[in-house]
C-alpha atoms as a PDB file:
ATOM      1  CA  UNK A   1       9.146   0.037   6.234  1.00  0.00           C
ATOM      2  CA  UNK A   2       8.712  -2.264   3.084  1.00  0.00           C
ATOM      3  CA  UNK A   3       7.207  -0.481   0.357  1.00  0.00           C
ATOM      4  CA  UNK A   4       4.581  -3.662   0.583  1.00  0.00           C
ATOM      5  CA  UNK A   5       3.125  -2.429   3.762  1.00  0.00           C
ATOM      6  CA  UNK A   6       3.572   1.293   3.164  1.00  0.00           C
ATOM      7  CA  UNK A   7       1.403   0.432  -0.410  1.00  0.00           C
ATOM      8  CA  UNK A   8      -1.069  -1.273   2.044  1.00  0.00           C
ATOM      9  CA  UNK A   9      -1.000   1.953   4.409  1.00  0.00           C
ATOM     10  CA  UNK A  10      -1.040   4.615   1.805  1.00  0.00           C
ATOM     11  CA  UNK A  11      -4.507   2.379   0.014  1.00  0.00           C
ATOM     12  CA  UNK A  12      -5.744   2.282   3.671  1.00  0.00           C
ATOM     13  CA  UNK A  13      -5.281   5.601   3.838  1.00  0.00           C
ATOM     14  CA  UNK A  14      -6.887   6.754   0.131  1.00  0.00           C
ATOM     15  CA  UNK A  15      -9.543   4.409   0.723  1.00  0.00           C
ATOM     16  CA  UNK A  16     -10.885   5.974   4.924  1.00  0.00           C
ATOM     17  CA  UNK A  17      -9.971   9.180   4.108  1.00  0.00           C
ATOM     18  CA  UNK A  18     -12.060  12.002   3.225  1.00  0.00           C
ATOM     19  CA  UNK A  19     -11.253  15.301   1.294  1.00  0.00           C
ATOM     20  CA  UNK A  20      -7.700  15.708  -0.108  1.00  0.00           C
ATOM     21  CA  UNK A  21      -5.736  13.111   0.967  1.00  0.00           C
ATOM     22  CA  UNK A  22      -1.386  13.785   0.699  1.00  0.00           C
ATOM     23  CA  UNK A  23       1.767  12.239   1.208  1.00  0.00           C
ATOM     24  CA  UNK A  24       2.086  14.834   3.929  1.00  0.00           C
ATOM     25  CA  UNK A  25      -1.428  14.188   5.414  1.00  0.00           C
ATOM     26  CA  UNK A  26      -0.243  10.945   5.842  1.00  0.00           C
ATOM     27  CA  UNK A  27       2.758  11.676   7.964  1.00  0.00           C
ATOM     28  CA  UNK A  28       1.128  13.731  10.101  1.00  0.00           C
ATOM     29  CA  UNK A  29      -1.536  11.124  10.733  1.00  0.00           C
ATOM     30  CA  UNK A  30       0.986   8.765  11.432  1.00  0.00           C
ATOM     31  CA  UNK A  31       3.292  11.632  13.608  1.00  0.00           C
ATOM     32  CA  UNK A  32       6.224  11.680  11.830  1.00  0.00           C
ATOM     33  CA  UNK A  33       6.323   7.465  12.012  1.00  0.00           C
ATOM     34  CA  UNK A  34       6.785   7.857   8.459  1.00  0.00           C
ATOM     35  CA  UNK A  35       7.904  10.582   6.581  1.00  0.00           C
ATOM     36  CA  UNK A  36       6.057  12.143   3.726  1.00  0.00           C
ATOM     37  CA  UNK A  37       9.393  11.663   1.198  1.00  0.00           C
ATOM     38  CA  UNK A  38       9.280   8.117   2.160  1.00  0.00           C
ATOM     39  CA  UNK A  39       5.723   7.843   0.795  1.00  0.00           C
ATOM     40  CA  UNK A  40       6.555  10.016  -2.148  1.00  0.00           C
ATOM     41  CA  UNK A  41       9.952   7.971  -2.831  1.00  0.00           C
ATOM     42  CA  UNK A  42       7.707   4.503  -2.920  1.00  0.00           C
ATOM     43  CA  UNK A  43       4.789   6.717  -5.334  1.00  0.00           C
ATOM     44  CA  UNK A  44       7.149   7.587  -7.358  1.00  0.00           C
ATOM     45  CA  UNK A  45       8.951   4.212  -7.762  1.00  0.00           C
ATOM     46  CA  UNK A  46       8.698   1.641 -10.698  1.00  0.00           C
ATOM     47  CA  UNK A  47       4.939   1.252 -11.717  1.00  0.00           C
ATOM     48  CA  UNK A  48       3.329  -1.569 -10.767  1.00  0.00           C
ATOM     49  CA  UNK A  49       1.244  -4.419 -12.872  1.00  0.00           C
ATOM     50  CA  UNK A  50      -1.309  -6.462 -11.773  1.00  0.00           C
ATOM     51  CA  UNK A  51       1.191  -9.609 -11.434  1.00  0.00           C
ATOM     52  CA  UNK A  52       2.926  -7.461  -8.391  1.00  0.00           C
ATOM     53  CA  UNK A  53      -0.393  -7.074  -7.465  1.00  0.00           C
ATOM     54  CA  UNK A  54      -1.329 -10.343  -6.945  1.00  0.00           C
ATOM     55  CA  UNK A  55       2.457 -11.967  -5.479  1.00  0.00           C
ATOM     56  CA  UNK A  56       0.859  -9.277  -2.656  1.00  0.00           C
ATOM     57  CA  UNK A  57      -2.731 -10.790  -2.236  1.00  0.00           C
ATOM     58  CA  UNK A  58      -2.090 -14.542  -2.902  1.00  0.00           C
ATOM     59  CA  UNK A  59      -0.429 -15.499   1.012  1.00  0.00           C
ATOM     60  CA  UNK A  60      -3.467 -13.368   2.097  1.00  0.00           C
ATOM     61  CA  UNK A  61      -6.368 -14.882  -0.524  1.00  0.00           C
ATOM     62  CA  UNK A  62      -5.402 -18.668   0.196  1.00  0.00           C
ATOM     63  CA  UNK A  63      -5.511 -18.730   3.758  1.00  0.00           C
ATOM     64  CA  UNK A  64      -9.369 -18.122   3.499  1.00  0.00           C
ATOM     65  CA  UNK A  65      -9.779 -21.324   1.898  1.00  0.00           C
ATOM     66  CA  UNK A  66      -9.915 -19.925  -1.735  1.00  0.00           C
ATOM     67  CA  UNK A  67      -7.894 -22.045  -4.476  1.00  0.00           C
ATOM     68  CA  UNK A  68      -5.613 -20.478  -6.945  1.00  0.00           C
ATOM     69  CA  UNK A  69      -6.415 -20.212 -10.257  1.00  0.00           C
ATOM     70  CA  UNK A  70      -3.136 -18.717 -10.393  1.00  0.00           C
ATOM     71  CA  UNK A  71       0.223 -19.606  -9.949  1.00  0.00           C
END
């Protein structure tokens, strides 16, 4: 899995869950679908800015008939 989409499932995730929430609680959650070293291995990857950020939201954010004030 791109670490995109496993971002957007680990936020999901953070965001649903309640109590302590894991790399591990994830991977059981998901059965073994993804393991919990995957999910640590894209956590502990290059930090992110807010420019990464938004190259993910902008093919989502246009579609609903916002402009860019962006490039």
């Amino acid at each position: 899995m791109k670490n995109g989409k496993l971002l957007g499932l680990y936020s999901d995730y953070l965001v649903s869950a309640l109590g302590q929430m894991t790399a591990t609680g994830l991977a059981s959650l998901l059965n073994g679908e993804i393991g919990h070293d995957q999910i640590q291995r894209m956590l502990a990857g290059p930090e992110q800015t807010s420019a990464d950020l938004w190259r993910m939201v902008k093919p989502l954010w246009l579609p609903c008939g916002n402009s860019s004030p962006l490039n």
